[in-house]
PDB file of N, CA and C in Angstrom:
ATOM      1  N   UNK A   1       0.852  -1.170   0.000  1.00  0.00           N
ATOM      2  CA  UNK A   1       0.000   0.000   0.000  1.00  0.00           C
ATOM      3  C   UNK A   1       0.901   1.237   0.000  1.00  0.00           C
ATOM      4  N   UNK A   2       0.518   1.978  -0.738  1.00  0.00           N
ATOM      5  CA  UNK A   2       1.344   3.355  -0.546  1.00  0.00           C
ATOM      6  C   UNK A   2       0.960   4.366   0.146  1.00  0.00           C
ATOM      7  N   UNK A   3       1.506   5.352   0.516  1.00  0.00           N
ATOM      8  CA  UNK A   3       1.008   6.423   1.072  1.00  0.00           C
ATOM      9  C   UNK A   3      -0.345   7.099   0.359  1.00  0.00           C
ATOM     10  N   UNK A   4      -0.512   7.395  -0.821  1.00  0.00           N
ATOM     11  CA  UNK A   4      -1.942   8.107  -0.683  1.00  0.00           C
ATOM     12  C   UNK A   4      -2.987   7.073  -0.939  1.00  0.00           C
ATOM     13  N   UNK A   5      -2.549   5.221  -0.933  1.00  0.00           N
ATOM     14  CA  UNK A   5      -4.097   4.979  -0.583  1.00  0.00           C
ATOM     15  C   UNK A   5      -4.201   4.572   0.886  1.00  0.00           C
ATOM     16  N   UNK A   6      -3.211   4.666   1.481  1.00  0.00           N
ATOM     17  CA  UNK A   6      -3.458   4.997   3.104  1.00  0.00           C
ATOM     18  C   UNK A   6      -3.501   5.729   3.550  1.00  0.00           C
ATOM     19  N   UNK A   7      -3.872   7.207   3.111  1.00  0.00           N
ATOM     20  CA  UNK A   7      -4.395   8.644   3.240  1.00  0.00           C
ATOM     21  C   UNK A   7      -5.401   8.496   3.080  1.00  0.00           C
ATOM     22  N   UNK A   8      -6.015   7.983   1.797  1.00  0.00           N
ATOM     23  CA  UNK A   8      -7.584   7.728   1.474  1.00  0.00           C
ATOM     24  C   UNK A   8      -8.408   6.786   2.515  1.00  0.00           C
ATOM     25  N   UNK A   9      -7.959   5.550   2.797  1.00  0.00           N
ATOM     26  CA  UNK A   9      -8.260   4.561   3.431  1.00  0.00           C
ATOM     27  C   UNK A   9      -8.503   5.012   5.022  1.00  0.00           C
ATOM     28  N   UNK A  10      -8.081   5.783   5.451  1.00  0.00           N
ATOM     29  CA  UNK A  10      -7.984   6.633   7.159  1.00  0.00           C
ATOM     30  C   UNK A  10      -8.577   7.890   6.747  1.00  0.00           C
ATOM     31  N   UNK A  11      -8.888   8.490   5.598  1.00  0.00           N
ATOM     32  CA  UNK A  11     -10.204   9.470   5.226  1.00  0.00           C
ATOM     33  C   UNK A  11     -11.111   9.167   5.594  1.00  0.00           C
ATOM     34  N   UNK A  12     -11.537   7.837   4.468  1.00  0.00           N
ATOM     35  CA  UNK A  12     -12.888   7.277   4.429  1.00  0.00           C
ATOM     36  C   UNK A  12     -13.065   7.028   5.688  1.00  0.00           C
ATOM     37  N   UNK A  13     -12.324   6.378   6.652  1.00  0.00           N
ATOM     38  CA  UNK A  13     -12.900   5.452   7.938  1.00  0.00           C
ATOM     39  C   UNK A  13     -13.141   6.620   8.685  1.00  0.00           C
ATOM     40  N   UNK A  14     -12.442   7.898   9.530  1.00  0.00           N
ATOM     41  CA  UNK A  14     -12.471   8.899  10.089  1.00  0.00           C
ATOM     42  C   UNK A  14     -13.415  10.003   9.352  1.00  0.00           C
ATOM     43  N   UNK A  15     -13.743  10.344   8.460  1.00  0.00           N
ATOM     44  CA  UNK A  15     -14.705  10.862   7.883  1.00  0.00           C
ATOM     45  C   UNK A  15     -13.599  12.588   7.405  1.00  0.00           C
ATOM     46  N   UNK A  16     -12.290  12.597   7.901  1.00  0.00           N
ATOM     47  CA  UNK A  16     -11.397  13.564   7.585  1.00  0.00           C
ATOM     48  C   UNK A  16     -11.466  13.641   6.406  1.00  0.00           C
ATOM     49  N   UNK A  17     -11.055  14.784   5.904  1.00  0.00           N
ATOM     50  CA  UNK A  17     -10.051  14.943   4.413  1.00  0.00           C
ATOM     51  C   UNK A  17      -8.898  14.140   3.930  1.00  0.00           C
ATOM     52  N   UNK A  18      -8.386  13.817   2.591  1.00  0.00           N
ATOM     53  CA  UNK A  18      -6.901  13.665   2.973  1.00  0.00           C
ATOM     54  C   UNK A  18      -6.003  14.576   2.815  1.00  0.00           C
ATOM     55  N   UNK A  19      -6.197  15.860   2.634  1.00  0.00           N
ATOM     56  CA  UNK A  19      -5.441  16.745   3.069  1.00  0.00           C
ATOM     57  C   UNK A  19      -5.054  16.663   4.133  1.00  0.00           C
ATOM     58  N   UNK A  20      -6.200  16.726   5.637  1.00  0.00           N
ATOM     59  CA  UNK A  20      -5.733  16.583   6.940  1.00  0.00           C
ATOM     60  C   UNK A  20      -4.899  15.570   7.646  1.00  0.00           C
ATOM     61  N   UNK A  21      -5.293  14.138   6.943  1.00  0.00           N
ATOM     62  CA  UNK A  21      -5.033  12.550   7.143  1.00  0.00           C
ATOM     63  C   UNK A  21      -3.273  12.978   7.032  1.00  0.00           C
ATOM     64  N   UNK A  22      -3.308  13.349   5.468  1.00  0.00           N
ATOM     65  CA  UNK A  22      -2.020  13.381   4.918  1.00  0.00           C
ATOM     66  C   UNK A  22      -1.159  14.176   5.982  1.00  0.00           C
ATOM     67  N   UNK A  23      -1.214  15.258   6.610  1.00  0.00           N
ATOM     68  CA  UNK A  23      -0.783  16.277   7.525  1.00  0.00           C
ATOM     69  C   UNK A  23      -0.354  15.517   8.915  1.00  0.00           C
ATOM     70  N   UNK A  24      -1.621  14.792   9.357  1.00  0.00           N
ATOM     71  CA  UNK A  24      -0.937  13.586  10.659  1.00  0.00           C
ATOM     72  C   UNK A  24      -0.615  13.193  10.387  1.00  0.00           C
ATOM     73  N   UNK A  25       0.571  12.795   9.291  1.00  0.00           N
ATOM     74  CA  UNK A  25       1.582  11.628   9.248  1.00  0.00           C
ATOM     75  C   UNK A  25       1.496  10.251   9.397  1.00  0.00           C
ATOM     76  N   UNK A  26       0.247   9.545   9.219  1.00  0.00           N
ATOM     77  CA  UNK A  26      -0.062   8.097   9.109  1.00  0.00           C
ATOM     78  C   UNK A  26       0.842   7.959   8.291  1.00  0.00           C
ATOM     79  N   UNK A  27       1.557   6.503   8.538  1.00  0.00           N
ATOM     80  CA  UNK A  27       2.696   5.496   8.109  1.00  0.00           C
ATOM     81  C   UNK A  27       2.346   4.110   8.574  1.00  0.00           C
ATOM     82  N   UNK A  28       2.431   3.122   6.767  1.00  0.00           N
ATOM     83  CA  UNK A  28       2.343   2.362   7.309  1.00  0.00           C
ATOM     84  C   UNK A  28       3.171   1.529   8.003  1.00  0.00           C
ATOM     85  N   UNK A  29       2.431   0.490   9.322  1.00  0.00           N
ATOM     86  CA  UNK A  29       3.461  -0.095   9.908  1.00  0.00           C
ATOM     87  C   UNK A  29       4.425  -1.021   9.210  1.00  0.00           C
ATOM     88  N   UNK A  30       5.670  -0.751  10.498  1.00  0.00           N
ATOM     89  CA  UNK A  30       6.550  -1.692   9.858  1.00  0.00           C
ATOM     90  C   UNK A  30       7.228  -2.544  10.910  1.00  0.00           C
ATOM     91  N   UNK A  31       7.746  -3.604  10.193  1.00  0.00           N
ATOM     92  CA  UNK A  31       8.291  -4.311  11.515  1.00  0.00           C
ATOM     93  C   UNK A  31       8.966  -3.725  12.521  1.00  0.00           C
ATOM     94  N   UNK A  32      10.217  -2.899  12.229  1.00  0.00           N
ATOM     95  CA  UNK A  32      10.768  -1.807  13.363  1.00  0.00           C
ATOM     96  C   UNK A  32      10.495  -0.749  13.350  1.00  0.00           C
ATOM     97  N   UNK A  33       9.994  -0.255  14.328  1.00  0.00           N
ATOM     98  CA  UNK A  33       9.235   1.069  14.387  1.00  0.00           C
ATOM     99  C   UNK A  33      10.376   2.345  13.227  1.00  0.00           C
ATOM    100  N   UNK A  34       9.782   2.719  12.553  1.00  0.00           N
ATOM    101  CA  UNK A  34      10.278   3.981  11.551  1.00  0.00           C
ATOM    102  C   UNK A  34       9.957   5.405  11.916  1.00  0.00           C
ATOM    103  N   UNK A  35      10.814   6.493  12.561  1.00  0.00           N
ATOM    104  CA  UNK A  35       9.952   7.719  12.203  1.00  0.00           C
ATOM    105  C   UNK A  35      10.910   8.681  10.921  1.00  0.00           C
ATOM    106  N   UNK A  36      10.333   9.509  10.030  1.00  0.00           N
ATOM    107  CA  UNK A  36      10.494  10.054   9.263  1.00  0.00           C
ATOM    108  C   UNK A  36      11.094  10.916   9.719  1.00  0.00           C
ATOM    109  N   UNK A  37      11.003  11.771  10.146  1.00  0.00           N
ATOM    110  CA  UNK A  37      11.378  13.054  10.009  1.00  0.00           C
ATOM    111  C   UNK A  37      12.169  13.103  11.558  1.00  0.00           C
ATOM    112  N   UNK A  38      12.903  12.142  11.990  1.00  0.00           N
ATOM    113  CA  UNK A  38      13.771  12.320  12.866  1.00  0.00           C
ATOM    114  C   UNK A  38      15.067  10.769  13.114  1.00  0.00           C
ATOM    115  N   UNK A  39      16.160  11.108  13.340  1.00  0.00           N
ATOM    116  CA  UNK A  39      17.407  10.281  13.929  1.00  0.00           C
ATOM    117  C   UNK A  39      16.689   9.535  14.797  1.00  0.00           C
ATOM    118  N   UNK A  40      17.308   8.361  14.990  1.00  0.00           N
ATOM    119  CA  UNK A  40      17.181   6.968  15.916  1.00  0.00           C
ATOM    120  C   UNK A  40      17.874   7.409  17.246  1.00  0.00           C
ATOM    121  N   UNK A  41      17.047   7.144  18.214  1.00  0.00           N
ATOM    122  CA  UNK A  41      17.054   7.332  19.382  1.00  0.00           C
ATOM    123  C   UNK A  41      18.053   6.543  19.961  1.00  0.00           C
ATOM    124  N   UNK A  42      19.286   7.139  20.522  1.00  0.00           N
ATOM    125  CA  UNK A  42      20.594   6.714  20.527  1.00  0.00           C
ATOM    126  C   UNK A  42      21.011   7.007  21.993  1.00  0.00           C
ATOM    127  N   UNK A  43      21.611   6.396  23.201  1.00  0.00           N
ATOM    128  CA  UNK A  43      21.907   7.381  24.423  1.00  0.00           C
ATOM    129  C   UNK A  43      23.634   6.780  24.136  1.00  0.00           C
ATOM    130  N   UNK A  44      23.958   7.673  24.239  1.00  0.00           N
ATOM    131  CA  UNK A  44      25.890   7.787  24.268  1.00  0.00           C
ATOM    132  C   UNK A  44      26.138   8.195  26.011  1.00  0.00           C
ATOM    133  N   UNK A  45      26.148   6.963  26.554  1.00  0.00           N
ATOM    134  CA  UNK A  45      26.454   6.803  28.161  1.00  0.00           C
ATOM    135  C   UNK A  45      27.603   7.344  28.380  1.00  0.00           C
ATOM    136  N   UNK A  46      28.553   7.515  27.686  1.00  0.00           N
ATOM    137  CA  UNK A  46      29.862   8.092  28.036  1.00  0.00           C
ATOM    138  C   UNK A  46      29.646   9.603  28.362  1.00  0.00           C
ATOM    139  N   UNK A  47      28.920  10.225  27.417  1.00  0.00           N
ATOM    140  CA  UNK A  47      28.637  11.463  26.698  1.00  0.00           C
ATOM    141  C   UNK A  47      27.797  11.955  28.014  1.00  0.00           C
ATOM    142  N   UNK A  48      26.706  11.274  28.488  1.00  0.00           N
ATOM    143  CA  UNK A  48      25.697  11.518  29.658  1.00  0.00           C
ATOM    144  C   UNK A  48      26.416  11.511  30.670  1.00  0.00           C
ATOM    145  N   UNK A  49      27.275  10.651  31.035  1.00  0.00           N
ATOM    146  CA  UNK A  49      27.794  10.500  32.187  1.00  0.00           C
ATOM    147  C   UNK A  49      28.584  11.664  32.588  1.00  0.00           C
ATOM    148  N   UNK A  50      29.445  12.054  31.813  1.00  0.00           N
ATOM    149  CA  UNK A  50      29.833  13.504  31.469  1.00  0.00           C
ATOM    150  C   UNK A  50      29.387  15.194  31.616  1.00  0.00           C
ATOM    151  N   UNK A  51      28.096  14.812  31.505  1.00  0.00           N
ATOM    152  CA  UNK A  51      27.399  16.253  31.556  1.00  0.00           C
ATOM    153  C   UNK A  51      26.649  15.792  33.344  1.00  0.00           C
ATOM    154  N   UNK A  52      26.857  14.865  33.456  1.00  0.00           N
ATOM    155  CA  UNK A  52      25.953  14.680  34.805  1.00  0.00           C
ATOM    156  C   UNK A  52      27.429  14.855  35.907  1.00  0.00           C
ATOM    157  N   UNK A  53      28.206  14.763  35.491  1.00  0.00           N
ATOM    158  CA  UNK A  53      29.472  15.232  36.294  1.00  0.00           C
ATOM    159  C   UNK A  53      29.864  16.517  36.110  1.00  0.00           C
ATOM    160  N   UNK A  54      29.209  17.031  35.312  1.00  0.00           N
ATOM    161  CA  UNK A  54      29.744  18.903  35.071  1.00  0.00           C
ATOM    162  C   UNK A  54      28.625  19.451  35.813  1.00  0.00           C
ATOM    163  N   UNK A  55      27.535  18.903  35.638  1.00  0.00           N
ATOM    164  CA  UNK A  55      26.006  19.602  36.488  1.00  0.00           C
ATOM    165  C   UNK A  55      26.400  19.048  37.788  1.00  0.00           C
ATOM    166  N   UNK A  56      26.752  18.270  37.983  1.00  0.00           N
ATOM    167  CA  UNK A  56      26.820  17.376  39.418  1.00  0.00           C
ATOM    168  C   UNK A  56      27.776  17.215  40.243  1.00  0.00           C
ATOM    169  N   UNK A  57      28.923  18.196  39.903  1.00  0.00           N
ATOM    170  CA  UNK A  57      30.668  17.704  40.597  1.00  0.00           C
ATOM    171  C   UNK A  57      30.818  17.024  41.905  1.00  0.00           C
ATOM    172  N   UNK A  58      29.743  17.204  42.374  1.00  0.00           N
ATOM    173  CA  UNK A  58      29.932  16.510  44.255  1.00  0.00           C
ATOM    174  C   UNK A  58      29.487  14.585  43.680  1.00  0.00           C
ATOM    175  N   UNK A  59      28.465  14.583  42.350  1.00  0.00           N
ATOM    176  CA  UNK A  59      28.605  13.124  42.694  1.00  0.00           C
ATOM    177  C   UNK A  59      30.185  12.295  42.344  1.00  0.00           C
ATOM    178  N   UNK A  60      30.141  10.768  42.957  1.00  0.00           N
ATOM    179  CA  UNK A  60      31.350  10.186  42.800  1.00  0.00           C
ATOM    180  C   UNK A  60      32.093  10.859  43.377  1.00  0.00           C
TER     181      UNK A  60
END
């Protein structure tokens, strides 16, 4: 399925436009969650640990 007949398909059922449909960003699913319009959620523990010792100098 592509994107505009799963714009259409969440029209019809919601009674929306697909102008609007199209605007919330429905995607279809996928096995690992995908978001578009942003980087993979990554924590760099070294990097954290770091700023929690510059905010935090008394811990450790």
């Amino acid at each position: 399925m592509n994107q505009r007949d799963l714009d259409r398909e969440v029209a019809r059922a919601t009674g929306e436009t697909v102008a609007t449909i199209n605007q919330m960003g429905f995607v279809p699913l996928e096995p690992i969650p995908y978001e578009r319009d942003r980087k993979p959620l990554v924590v760099d523990w070294e990097e954290l640990e770091q700023e929690r010792m510059i905010l935090h100098p008394c811990a450790k």
